[in-house]
C-alpha atoms as a PDB file:
ATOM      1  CA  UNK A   1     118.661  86.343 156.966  1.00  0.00           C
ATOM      2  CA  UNK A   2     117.664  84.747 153.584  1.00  0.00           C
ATOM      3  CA  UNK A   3     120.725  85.051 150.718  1.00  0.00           C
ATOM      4  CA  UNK A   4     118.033  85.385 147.817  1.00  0.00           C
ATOM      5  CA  UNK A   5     119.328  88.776 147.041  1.00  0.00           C
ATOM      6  CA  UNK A   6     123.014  88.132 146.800  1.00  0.00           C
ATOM      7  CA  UNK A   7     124.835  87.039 143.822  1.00  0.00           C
ATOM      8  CA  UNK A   8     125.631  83.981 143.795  1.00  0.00           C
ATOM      9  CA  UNK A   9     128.955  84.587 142.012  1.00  0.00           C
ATOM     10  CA  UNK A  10     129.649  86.341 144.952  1.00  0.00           C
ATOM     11  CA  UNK A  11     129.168  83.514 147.249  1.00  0.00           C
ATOM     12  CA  UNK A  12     132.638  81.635 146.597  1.00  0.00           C
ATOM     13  CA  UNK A  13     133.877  85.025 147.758  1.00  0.00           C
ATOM     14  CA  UNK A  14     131.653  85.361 150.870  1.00  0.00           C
ATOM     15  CA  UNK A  15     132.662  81.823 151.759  1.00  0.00           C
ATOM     16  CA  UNK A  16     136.561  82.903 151.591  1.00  0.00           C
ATOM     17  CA  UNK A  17     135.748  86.009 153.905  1.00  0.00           C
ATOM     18  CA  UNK A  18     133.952  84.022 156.648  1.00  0.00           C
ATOM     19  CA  UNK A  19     136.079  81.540 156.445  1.00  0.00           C
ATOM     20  CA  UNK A  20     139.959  84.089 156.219  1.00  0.00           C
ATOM     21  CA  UNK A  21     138.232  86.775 158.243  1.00  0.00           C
ATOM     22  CA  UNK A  22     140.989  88.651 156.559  1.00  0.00           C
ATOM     23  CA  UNK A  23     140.686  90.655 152.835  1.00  0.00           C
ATOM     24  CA  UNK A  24     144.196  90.241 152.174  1.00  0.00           C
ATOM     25  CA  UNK A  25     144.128  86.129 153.064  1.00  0.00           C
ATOM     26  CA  UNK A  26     140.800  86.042 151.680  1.00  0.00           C
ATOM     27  CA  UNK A  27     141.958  87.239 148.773  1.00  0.00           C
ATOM     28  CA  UNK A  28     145.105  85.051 147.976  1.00  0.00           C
ATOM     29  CA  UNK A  29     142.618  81.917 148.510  1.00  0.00           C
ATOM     30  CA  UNK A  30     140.622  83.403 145.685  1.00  0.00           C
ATOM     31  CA  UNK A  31     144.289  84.731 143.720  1.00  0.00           C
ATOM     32  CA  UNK A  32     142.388  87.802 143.061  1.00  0.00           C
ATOM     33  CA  UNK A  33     143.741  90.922 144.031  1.00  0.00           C
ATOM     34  CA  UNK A  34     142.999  92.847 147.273  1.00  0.00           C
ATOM     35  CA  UNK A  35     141.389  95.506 145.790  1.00  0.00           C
ATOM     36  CA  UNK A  36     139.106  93.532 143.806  1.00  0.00           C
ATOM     37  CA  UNK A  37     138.390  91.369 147.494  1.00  0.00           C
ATOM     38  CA  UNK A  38     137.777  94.923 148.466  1.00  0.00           C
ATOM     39  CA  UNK A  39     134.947  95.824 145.995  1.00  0.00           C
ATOM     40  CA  UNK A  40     133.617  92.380 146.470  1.00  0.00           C
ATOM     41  CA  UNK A  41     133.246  92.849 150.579  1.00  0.00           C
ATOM     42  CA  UNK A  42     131.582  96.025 149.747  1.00  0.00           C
ATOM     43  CA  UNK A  43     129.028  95.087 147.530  1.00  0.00           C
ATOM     44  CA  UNK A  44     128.128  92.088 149.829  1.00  0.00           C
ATOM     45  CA  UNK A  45     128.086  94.816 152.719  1.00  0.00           C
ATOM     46  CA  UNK A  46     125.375  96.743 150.130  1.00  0.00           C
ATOM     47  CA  UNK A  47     123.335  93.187 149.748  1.00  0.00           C
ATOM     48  CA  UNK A  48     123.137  92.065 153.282  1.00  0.00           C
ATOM     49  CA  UNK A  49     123.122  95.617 154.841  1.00  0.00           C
ATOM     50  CA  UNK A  50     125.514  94.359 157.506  1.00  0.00           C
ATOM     51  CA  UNK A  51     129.160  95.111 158.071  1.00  0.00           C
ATOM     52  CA  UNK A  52     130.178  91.442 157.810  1.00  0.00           C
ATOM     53  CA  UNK A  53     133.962  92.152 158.784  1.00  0.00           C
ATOM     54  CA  UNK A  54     134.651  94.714 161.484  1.00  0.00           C
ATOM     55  CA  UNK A  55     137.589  95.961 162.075  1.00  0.00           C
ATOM     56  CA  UNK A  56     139.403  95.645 166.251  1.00  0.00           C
ATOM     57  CA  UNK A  57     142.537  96.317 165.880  1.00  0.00           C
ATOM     58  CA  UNK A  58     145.134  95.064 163.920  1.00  0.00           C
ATOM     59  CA  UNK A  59     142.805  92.047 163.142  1.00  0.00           C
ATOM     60  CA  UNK A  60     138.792  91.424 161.577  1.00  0.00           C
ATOM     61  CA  UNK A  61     136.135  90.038 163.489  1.00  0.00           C
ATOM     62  CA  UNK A  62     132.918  88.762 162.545  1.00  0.00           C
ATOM     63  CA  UNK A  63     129.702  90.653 163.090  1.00  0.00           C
ATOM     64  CA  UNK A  64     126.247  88.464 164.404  1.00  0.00           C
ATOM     65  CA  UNK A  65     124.993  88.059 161.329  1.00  0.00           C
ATOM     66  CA  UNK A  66     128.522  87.003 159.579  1.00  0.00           C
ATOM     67  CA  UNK A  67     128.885  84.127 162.537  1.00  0.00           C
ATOM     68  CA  UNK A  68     124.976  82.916 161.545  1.00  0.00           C
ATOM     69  CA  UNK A  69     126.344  82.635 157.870  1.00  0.00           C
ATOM     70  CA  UNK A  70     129.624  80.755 157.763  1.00  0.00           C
ATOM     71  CA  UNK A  71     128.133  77.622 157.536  1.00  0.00           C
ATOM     72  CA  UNK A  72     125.445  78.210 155.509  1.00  0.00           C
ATOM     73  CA  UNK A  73     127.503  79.318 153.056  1.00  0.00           C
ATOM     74  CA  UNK A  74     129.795  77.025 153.567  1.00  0.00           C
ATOM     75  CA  UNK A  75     127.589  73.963 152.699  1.00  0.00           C
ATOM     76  CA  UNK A  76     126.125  75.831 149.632  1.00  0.00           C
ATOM     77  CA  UNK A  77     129.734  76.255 148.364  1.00  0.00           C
ATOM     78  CA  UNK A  78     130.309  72.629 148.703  1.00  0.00           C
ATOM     79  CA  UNK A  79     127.014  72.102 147.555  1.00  0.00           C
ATOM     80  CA  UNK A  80     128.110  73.558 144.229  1.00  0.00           C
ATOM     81  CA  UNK A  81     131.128  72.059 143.725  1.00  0.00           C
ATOM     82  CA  UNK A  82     130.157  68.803 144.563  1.00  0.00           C
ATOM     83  CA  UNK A  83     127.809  69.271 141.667  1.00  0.00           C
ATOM     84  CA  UNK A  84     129.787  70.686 139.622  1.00  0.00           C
ATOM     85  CA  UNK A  85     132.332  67.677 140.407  1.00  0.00           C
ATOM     86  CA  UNK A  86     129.941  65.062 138.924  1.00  0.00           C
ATOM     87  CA  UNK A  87     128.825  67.418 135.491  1.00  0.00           C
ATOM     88  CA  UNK A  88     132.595  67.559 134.807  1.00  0.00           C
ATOM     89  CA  UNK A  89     135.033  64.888 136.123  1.00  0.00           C
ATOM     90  CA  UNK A  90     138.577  66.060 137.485  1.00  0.00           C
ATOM     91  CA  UNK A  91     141.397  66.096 134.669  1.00  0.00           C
ATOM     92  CA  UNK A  92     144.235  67.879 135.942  1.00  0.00           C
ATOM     93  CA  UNK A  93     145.455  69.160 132.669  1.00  0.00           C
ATOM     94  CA  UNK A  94     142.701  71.139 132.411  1.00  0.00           C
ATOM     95  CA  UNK A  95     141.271  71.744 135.899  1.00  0.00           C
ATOM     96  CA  UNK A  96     141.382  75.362 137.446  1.00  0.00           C
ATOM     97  CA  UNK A  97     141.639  75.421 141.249  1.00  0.00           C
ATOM     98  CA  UNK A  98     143.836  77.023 144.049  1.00  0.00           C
ATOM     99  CA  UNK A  99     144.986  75.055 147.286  1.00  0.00           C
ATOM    100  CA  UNK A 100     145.885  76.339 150.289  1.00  0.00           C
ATOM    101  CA  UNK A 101     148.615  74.492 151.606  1.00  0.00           C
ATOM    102  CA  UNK A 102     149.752  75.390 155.757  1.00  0.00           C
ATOM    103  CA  UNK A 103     153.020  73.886 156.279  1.00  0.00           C
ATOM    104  CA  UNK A 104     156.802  74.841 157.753  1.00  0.00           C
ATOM    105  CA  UNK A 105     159.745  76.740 155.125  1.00  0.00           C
ATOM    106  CA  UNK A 106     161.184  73.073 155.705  1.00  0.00           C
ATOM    107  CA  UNK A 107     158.682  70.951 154.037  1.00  0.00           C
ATOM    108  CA  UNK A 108     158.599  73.848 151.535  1.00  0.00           C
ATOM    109  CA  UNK A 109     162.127  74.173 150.846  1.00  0.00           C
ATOM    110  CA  UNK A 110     162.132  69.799 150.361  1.00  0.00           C
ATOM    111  CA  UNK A 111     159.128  68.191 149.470  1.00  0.00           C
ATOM    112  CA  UNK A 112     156.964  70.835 147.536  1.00  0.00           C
ATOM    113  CA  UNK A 113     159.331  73.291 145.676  1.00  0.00           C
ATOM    114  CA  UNK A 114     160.080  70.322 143.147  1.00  0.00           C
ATOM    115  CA  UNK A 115     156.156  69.342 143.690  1.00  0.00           C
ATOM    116  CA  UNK A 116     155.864  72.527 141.452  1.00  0.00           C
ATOM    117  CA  UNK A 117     157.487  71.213 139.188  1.00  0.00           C
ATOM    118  CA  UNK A 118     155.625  68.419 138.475  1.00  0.00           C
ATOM    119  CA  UNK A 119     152.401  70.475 138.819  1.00  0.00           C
ATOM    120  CA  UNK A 120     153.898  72.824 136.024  1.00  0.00           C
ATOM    121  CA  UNK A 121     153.574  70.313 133.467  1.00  0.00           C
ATOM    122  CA  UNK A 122     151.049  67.911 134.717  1.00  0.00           C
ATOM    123  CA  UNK A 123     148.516  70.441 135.818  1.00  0.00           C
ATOM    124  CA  UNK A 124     149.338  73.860 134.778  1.00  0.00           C
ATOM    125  CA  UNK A 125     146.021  75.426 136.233  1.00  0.00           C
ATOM    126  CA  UNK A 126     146.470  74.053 139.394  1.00  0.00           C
ATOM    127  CA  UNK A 127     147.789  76.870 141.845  1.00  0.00           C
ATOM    128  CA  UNK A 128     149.602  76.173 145.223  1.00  0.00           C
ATOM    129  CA  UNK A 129     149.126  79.276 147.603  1.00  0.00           C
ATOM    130  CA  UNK A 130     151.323  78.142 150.949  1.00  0.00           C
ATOM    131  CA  UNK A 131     150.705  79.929 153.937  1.00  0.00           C
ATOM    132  CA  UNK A 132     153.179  79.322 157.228  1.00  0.00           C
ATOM    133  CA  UNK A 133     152.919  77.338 159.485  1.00  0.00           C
ATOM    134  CA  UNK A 134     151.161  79.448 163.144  1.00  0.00           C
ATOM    135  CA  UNK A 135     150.091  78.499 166.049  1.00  0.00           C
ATOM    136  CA  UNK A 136     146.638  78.333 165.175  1.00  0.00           C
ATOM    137  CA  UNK A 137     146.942  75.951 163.003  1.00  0.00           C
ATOM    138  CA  UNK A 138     144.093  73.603 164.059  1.00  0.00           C
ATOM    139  CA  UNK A 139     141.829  76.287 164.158  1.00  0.00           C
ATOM    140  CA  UNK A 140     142.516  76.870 160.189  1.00  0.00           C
ATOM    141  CA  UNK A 141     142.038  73.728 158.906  1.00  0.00           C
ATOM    142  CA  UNK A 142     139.215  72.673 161.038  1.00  0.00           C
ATOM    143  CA  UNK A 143     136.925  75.696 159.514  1.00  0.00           C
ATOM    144  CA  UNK A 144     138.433  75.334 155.855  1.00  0.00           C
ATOM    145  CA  UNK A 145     140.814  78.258 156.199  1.00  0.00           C
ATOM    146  CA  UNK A 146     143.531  75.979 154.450  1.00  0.00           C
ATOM    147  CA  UNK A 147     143.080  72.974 152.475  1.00  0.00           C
ATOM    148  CA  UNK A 148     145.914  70.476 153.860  1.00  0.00           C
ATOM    149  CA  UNK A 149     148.442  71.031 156.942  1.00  0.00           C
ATOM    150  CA  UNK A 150     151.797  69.479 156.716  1.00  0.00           C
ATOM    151  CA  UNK A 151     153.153  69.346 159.943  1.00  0.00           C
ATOM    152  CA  UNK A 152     155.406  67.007 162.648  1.00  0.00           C
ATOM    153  CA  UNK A 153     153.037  64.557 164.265  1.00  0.00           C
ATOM    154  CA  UNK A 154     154.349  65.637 167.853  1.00  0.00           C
ATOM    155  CA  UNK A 155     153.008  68.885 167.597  1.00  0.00           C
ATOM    156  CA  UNK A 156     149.803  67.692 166.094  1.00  0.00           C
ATOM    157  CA  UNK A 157     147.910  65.729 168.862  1.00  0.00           C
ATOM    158  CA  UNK A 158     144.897  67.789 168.497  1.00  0.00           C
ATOM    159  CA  UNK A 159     144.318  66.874 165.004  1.00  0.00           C
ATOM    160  CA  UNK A 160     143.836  62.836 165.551  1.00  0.00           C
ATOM    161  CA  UNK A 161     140.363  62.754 164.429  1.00  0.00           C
ATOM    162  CA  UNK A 162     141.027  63.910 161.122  1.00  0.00           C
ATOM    163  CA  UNK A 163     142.128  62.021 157.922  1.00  0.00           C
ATOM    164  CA  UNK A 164     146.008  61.892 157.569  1.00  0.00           C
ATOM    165  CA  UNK A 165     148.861  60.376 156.058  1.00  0.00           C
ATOM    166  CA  UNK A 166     152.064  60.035 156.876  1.00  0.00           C
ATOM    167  CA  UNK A 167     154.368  62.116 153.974  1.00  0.00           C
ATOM    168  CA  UNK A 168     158.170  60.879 155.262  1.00  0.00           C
ATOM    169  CA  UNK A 169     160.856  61.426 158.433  1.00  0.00           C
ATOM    170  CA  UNK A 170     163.689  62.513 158.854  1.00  0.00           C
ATOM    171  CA  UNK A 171     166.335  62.875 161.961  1.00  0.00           C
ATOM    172  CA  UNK A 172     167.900  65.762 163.594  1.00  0.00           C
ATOM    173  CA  UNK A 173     171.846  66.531 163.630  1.00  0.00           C
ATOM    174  CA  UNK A 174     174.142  68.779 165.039  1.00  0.00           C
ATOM    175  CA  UNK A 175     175.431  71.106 162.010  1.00  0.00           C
ATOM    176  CA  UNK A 176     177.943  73.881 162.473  1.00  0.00           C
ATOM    177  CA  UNK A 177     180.289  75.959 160.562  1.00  0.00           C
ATOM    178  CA  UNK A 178     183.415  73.927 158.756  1.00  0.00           C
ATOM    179  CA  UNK A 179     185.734  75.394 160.823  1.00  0.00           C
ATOM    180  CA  UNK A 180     184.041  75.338 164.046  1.00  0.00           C
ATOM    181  CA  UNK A 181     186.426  73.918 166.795  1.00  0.00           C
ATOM    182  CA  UNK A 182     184.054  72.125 168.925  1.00  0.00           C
ATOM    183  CA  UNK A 183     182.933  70.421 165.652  1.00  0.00           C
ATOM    184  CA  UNK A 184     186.629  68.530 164.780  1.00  0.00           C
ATOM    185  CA  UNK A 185     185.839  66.220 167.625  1.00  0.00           C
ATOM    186  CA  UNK A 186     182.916  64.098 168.197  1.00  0.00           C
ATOM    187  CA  UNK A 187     180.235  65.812 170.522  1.00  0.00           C
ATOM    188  CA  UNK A 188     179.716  64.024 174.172  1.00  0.00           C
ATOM    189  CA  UNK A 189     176.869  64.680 175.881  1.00  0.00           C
ATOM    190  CA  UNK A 190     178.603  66.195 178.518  1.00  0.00           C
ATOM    191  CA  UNK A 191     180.527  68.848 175.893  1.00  0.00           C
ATOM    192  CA  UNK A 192     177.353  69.003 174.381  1.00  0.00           C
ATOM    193  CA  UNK A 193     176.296  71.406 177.235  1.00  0.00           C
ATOM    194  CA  UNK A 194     179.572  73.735 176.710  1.00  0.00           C
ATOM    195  CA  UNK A 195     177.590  74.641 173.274  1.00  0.00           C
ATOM    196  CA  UNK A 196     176.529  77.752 171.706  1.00  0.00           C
ATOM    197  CA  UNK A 197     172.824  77.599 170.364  1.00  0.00           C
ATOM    198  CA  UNK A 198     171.278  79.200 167.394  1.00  0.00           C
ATOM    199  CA  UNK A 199     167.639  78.733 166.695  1.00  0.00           C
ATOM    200  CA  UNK A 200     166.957  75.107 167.533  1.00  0.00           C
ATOM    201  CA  UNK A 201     163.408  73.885 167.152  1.00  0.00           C
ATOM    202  CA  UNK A 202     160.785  74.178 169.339  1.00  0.00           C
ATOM    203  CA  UNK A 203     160.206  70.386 168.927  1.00  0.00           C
ATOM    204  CA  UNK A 204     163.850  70.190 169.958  1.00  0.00           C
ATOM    205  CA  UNK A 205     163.979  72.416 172.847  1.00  0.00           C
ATOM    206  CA  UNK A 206     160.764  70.488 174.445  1.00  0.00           C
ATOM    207  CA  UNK A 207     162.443  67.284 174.309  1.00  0.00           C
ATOM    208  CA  UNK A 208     165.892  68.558 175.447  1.00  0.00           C
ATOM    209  CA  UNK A 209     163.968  69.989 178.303  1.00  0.00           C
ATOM    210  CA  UNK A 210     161.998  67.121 179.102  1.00  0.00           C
ATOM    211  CA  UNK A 211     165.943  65.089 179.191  1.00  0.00           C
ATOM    212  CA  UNK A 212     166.936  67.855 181.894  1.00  0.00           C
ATOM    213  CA  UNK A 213     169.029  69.579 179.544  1.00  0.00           C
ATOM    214  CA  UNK A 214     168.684  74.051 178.880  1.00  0.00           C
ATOM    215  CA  UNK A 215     169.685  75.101 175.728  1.00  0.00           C
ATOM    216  CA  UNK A 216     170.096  79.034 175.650  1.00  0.00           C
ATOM    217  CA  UNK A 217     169.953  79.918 172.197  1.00  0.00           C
ATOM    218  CA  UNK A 218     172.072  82.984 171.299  1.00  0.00           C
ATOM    219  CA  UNK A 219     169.943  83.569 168.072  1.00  0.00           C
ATOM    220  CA  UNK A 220     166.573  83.208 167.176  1.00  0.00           C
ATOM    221  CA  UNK A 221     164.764  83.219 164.084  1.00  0.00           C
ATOM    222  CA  UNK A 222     161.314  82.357 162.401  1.00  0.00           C
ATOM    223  CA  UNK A 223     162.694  80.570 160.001  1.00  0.00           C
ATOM    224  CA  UNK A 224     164.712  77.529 160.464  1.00  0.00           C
ATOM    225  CA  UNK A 225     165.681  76.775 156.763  1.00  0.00           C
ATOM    226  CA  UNK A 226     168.062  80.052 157.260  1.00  0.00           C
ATOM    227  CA  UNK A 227     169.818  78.700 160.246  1.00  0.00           C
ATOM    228  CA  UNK A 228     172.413  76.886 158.453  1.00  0.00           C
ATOM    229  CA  UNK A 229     173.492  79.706 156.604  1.00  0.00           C
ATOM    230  CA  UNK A 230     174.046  81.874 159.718  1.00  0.00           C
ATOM    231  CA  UNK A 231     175.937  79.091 161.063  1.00  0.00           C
ATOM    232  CA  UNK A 232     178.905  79.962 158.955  1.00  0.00           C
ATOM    233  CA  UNK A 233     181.560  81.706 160.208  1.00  0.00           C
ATOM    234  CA  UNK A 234     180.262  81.855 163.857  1.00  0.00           C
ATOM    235  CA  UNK A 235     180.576  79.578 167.004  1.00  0.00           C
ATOM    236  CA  UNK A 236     177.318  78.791 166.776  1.00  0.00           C
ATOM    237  CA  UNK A 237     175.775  75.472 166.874  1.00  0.00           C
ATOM    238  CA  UNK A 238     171.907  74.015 166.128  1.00  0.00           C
ATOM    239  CA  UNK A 239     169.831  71.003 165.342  1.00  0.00           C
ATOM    240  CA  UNK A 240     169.381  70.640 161.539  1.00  0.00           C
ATOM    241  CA  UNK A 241     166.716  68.320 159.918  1.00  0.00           C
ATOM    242  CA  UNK A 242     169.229  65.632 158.294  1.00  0.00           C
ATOM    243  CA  UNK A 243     167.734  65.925 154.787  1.00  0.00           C
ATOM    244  CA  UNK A 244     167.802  69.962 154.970  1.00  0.00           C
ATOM    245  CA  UNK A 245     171.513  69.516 155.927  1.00  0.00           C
ATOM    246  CA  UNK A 246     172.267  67.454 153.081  1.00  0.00           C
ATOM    247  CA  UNK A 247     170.410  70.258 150.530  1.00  0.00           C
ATOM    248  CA  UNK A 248     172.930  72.900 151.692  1.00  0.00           C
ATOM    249  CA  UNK A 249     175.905  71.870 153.192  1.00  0.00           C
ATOM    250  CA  UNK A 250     177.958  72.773 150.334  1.00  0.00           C
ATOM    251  CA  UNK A 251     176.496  76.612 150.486  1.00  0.00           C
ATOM    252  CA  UNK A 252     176.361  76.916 153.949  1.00  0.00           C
ATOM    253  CA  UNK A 253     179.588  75.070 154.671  1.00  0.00           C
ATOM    254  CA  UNK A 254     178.676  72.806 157.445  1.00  0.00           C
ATOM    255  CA  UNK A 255     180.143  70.299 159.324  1.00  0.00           C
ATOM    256  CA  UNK A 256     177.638  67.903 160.751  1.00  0.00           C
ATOM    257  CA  UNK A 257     177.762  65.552 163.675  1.00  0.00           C
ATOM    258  CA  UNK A 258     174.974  63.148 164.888  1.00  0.00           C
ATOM    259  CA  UNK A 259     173.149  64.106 167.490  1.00  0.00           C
ATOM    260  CA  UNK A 260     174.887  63.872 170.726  1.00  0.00           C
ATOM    261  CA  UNK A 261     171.485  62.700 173.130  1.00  0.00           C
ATOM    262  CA  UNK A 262     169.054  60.854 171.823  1.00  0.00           C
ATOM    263  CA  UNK A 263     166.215  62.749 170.030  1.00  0.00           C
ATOM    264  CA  UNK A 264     162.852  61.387 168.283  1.00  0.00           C
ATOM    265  CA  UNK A 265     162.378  61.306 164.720  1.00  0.00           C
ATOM    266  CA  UNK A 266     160.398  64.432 162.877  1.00  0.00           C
ATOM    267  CA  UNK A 267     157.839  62.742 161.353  1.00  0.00           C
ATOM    268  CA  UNK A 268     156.160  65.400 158.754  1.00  0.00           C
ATOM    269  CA  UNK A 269     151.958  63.969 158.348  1.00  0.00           C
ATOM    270  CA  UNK A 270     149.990  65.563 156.035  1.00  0.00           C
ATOM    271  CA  UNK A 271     145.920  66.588 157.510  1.00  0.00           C
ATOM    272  CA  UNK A 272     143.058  67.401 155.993  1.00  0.00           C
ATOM    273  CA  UNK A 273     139.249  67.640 156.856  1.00  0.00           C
ATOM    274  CA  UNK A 274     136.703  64.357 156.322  1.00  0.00           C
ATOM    275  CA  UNK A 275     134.662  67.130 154.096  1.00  0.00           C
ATOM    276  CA  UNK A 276     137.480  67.173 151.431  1.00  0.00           C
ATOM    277  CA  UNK A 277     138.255  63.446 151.717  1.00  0.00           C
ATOM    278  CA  UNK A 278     136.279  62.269 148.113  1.00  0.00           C
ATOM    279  CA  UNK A 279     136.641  65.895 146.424  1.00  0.00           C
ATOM    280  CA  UNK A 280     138.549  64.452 143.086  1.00  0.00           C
ATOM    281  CA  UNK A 281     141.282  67.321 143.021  1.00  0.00           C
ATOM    282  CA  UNK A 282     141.663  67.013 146.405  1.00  0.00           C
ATOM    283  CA  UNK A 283     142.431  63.452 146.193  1.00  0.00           C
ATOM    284  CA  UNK A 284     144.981  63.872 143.427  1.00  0.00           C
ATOM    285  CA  UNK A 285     147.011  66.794 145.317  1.00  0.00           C
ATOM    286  CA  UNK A 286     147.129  64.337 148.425  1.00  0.00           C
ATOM    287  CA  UNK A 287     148.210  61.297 145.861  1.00  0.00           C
ATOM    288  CA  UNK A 288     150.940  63.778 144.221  1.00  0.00           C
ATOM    289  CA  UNK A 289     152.041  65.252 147.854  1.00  0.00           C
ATOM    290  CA  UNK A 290     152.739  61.437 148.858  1.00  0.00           C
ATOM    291  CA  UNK A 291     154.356  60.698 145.449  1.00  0.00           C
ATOM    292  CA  UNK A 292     156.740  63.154 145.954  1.00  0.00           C
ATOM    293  CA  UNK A 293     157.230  62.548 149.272  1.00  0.00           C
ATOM    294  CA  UNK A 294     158.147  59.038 148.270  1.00  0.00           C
ATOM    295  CA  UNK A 295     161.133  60.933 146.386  1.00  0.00           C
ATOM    296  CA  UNK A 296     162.978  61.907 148.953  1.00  0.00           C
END
């Protein structure tokens, strides 16, 4: 179906659609409200005469004729802003643009909460919207749904055709409340087993497993940057990413012991797709991410 009759503002927005297949994700890639996304889906619905987005569910799909656009649309979009990109060279003081950045509460938490910072005063119109880090991660990036992943290389095997640098590692320790008896002597691997678990990572628990060694975990949680604090003041044990330990010991009152078997490094890679590789701003996000990174 020929686009002559839509607006072309409106194809930036038509782009985010096919690409989210979600209003509400759809619109926080386009930091516009959801009931603006709204109007915007409807008057492309009015254009097109098609439902584009149909609803099964809890989740979107799209219709025939939405599939047959997305990458149309897509290569106009980045048929524009390449253009655009050579009328007006990238000057972060000035530019306007919103990433969207797929990554773990982790790498949030240490490498880009004082990245905003620096973007604050360097590049006040740049935006960072971070999403978390799911299982279908691959699928995401590969069809533009976020603009970089950062993610630990061992779960990323998938993604080894695409452009990526490596951002920094760290190590895994055992952390535990203060007071936490099985803490005031080193940890054998053979006490090691006598443990109580809370939340350990999944990268963890493969590579324990893989070692012959079950780790019930007693609590589990989404989000490993709260672990820590529900350490304290229970009998609970888990594996901590060294440099996240550091950041809150004091707060969450941890005692921390190296690991007692011996585990891989977590080494955090930031991905992105060979279509972004010479976009200007893109380059100078990936050049501050490893700046930082550098930091820590």
């Amino acid at each position: 179906m020929a686009l002559r009759g839509v607006d072309l503002n409106l194809l930036p927005i038509l782009d985010a659609l096919l690409t989210e297949r979600n209003v509400t994700r759809a619109a926080e890639r386009m930091s516009v409200g959801q009931s603006a996304m709204s109007a915007a889906l409807g008057r492309l619905r009015k254009q097109l005469g098609d439902p584009l987005l149909i609803r099964r569910g809890r989740v979107y799909e799209l219709s025939a004729l939405a599939e047959s656009l997305v990458e149309p649309v897509r290569e106009l979009v980045a048929a524009a802003d390449a253009l655009l990109g050579v009328r007006t060279p990238f000057d972060p003081a000035t530019a306007r643009r919103v990433f969207t950045v797929m990554t773990s509460d982790y790498v949030t938490l240490l490498l880009l909460k004082p990245l905003l910072h620096a973007l604050a005063a360097e590049a006040p119109g740049i935006q960072l919207n971070v999403v978390a880090f799911t299982d279908d991660f691959e699928e995401r990036l590969r069809r533009g749904g976020v603009d970089l992943l950062i993610c630990p290389m061992q779960l990323a095997a998938a993604l080894n055709d695409l452009p990526r640098t490596l951002l920094f590692e760290d190590r895994f320790v055992l952390a535990g409340d203060r007071d936490n008896p099985a803490l005031r002597e080193p940890v054998t691997p053979e006490t090691f087993k006598r443990l109580r678990y809370a939340g350990n990572p999944r990268i963890i628990t493969a590579e324990l497993e893989a070692q012959g060694v079950t780790c019930v975990s007693e609590l589990s949680v989404q989000s490993h940057v709260l672990v820590p604090f529900l350490l304290t003041g229970t009998p609970l044990v888990s594996f901590v990413q060294a440099r996240l330990a550091r950041l809150v010991s004091e707060q969450a009152r941890l005692r921390v012991q190296p690991a007692p078997v011996p585990l891989q490094p977590l080494v955090e890679v930031l991905y992105w797709t060979a279509a972004s590789t010479d976009d200007p701003a893109h380059t100078w996000l990936r050049a501050c991410l490893a700046r930082q990174a550098g930091t820590l």
